[in-house]
N, C-alpha and C. Protein backbone atom coordinates (compact mmCIF):
# COMPACT_ATOMS: atom_id res chain seq x y z
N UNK A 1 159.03 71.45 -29.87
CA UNK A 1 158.52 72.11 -31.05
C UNK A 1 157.06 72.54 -30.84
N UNK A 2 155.99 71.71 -30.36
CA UNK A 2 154.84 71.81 -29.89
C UNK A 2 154.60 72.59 -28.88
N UNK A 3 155.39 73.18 -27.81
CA UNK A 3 155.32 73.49 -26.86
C UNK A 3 155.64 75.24 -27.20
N UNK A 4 156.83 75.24 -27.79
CA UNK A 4 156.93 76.68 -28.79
C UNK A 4 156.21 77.32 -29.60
N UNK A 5 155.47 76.33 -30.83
CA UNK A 5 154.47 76.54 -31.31
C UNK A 5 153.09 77.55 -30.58
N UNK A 6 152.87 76.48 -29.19
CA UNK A 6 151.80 76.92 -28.63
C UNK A 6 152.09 78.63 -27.71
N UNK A 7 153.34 78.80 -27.57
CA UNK A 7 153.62 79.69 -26.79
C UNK A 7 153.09 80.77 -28.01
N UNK A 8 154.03 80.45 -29.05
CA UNK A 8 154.47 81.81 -30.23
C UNK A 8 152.61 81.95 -30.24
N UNK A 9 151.37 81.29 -30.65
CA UNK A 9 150.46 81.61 -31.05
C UNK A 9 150.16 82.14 -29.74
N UNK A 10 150.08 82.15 -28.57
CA UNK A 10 149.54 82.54 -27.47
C UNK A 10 149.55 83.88 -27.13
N UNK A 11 151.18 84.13 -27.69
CA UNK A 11 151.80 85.36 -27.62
C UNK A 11 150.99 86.24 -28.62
N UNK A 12 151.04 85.39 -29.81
CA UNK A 12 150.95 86.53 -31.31
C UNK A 12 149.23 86.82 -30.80
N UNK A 13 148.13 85.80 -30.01
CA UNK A 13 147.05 86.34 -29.68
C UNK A 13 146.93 87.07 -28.66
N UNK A 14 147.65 87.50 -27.37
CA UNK A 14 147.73 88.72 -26.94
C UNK A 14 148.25 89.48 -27.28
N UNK A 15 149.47 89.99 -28.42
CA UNK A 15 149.63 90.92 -28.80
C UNK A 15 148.26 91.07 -29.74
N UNK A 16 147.43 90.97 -30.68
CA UNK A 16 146.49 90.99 -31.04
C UNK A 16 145.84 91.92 -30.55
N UNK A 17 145.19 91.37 -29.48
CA UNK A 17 144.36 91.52 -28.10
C UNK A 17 144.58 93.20 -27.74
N UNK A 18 146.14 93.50 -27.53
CA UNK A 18 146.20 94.71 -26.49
C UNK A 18 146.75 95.67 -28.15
N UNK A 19 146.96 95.61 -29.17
CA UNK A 19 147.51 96.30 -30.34
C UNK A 19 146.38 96.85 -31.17
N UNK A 20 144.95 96.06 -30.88
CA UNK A 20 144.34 96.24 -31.88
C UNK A 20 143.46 96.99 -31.74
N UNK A 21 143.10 98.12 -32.45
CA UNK A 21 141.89 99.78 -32.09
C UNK A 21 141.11 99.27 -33.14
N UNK A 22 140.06 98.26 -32.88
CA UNK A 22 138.80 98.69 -33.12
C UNK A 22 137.74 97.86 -32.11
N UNK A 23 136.77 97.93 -32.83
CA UNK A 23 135.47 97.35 -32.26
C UNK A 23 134.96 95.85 -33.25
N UNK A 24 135.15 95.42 -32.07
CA UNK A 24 133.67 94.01 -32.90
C UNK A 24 132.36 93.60 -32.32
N UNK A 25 131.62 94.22 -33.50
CA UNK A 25 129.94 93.49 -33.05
C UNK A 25 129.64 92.64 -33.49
N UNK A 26 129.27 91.28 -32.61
CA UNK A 26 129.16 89.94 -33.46
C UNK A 26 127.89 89.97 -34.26
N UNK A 27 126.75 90.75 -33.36
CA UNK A 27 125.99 90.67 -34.38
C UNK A 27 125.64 91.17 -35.34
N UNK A 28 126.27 92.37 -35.93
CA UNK A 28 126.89 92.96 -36.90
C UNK A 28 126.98 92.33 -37.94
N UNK A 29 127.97 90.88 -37.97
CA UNK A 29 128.29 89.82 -38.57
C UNK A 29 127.34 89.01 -38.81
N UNK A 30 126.76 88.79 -37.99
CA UNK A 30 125.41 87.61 -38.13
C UNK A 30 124.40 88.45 -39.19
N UNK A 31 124.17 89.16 -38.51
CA UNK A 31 122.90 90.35 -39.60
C UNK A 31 123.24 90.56 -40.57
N UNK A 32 124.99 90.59 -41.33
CA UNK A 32 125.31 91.36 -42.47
C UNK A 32 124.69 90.23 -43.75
N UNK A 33 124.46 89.04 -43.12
CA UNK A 33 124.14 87.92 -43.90
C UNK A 33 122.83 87.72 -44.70
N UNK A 34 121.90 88.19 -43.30
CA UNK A 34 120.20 88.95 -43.61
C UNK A 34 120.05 89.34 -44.49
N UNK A 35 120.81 90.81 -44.38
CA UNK A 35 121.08 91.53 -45.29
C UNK A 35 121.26 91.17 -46.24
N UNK A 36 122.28 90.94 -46.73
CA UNK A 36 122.46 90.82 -47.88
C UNK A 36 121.52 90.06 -48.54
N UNK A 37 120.99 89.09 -48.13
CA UNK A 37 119.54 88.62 -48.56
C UNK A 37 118.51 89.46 -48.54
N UNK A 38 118.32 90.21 -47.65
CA UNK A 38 117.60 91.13 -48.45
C UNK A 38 117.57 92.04 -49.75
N UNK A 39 118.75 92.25 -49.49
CA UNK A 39 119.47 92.81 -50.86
C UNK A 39 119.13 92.56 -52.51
N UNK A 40 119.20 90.96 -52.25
CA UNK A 40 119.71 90.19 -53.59
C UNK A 40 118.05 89.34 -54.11
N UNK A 41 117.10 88.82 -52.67
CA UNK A 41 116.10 88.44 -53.03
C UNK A 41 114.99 89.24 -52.60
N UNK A 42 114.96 90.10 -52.33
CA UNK A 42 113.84 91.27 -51.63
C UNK A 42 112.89 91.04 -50.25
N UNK A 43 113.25 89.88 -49.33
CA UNK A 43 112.63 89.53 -48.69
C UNK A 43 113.40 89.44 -47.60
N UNK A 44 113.19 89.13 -45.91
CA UNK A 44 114.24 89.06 -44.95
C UNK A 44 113.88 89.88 -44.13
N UNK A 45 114.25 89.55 -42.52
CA UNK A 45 114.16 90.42 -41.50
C UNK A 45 115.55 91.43 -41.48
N UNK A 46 114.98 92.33 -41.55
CA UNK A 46 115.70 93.65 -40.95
C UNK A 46 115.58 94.07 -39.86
N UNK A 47 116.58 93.78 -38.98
CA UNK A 47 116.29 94.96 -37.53
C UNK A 47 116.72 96.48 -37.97
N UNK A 48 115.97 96.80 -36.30
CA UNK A 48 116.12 98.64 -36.46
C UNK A 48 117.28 99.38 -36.95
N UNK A 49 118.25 98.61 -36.75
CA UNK A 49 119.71 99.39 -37.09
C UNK A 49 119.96 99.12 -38.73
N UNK A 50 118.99 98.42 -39.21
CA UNK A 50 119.40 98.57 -40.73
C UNK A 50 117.95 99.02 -41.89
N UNK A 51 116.98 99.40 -40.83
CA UNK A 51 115.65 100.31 -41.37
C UNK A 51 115.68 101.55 -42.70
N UNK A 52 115.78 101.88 -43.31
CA UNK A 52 116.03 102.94 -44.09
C UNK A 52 115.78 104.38 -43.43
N UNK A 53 114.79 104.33 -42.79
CA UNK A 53 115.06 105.66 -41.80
C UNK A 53 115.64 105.80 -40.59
N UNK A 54 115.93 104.63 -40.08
CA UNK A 54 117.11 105.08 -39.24
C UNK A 54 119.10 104.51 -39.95
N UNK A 55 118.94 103.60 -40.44
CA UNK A 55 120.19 103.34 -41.20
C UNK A 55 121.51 103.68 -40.09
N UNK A 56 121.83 102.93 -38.89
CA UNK A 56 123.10 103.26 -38.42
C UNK A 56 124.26 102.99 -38.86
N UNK A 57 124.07 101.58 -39.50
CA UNK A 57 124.71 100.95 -39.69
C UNK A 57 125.31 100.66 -41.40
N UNK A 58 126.61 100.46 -41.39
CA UNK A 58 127.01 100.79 -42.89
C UNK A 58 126.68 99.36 -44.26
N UNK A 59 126.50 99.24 -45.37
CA UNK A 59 126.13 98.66 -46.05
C UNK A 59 127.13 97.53 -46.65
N UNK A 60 128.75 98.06 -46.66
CA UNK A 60 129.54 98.10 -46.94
C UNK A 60 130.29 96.67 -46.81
N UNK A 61 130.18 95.66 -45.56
CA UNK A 61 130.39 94.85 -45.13
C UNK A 61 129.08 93.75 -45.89
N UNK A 62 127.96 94.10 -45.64
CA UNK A 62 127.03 92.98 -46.30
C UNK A 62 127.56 92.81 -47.45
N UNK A 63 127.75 94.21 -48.26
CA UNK A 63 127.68 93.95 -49.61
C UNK A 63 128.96 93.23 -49.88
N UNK A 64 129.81 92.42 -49.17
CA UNK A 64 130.45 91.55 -49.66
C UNK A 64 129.71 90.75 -50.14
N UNK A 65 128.88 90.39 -49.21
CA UNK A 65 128.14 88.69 -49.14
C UNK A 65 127.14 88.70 -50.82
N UNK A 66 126.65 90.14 -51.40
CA UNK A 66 125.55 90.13 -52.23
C UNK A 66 125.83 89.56 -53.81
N UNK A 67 127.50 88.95 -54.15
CA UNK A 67 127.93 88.51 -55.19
C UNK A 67 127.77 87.22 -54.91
N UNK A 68 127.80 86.49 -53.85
CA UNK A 68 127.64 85.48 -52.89
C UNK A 68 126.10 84.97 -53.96
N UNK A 69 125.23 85.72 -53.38
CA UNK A 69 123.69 85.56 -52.92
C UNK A 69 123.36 85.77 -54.20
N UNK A 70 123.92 86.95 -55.24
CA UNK A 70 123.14 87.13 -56.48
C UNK A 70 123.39 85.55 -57.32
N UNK A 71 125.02 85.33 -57.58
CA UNK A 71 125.32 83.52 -57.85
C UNK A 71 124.38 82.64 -57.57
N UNK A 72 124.00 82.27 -56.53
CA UNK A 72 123.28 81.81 -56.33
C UNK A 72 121.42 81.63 -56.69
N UNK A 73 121.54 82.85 -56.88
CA UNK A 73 119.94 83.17 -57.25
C UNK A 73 120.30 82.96 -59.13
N UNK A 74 120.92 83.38 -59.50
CA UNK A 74 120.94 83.50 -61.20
C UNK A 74 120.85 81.92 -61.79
N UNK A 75 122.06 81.19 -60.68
CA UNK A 75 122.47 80.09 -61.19
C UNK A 75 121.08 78.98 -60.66
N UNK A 76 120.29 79.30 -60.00
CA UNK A 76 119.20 78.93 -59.41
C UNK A 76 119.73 77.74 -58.15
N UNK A 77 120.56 77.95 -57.51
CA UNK A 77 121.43 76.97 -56.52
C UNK A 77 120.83 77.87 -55.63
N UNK A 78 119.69 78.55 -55.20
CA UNK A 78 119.19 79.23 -53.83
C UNK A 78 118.11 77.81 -53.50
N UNK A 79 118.02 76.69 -54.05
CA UNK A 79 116.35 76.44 -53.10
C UNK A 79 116.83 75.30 -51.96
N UNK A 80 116.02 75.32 -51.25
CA UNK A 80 115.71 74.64 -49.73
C UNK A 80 116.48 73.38 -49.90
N UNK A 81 116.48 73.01 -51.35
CA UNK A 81 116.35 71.34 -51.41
C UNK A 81 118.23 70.82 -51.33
N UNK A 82 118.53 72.15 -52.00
CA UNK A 82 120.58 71.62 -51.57
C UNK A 82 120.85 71.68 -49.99
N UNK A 83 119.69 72.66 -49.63
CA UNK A 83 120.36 72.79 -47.87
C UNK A 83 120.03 71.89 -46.81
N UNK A 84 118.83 71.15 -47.70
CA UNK A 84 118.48 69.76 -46.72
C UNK A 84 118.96 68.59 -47.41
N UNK A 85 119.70 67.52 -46.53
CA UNK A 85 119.76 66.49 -47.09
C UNK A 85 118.96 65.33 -46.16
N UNK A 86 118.25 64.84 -46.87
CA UNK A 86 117.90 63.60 -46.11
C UNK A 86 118.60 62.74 -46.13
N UNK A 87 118.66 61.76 -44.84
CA UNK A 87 119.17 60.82 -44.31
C UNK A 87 118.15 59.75 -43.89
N UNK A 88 118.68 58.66 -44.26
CA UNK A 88 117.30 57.23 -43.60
C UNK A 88 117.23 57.37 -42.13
N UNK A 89 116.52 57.60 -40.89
CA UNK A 89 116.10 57.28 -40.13
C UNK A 89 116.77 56.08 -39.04
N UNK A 90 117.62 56.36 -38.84
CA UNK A 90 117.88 55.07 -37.83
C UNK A 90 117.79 54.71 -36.90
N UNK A 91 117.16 53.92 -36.15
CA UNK A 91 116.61 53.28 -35.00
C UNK A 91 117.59 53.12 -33.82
């Protein structure tokens, strides 16, 4: 059963692989996140590909993330202090 399992996914990821017409930029993905912080709190690094005068790159994908980011800002769940947790120190 395990052994089938592993085949069928192996398979279904090279068909994947050789079926699929497009492109992926990982960092595309990483940046769309920036973004969208920039978006929602006005602050954030932008690289060149998302500058307003050069703009290559489409908006379309961040702006998933900006319902994300606005939640967060309204509900005031954006500060530092949920994303750190301290832990005691152990020797």
């Amino acid at each position: 059963m395990k052994r089938k399992y592993v085949v069928g996914v192996f398979i279904y990821r090279i068909a994947l692989a050789l079926l699929t017409r497009s492109i992926f930029q990982p960092d595309e993905f990483f940046q769309s996140l920036e973004i969208a912080h920039n978006v929602v709190f006005g602050y954030g690094k932008l690289t060149w590909e998302w500058q307003p005068n050069v703009a290559i790159r489409s908006i379309v994908y961040p702006a998933l993330y900006v319902p994300v980011y606005w939640i967060l800002r309204v509900t005031g769940l954006d500060t530092t202090g949920l994303l750190v947790c301290e832990f005691p120190i152990v020797p």
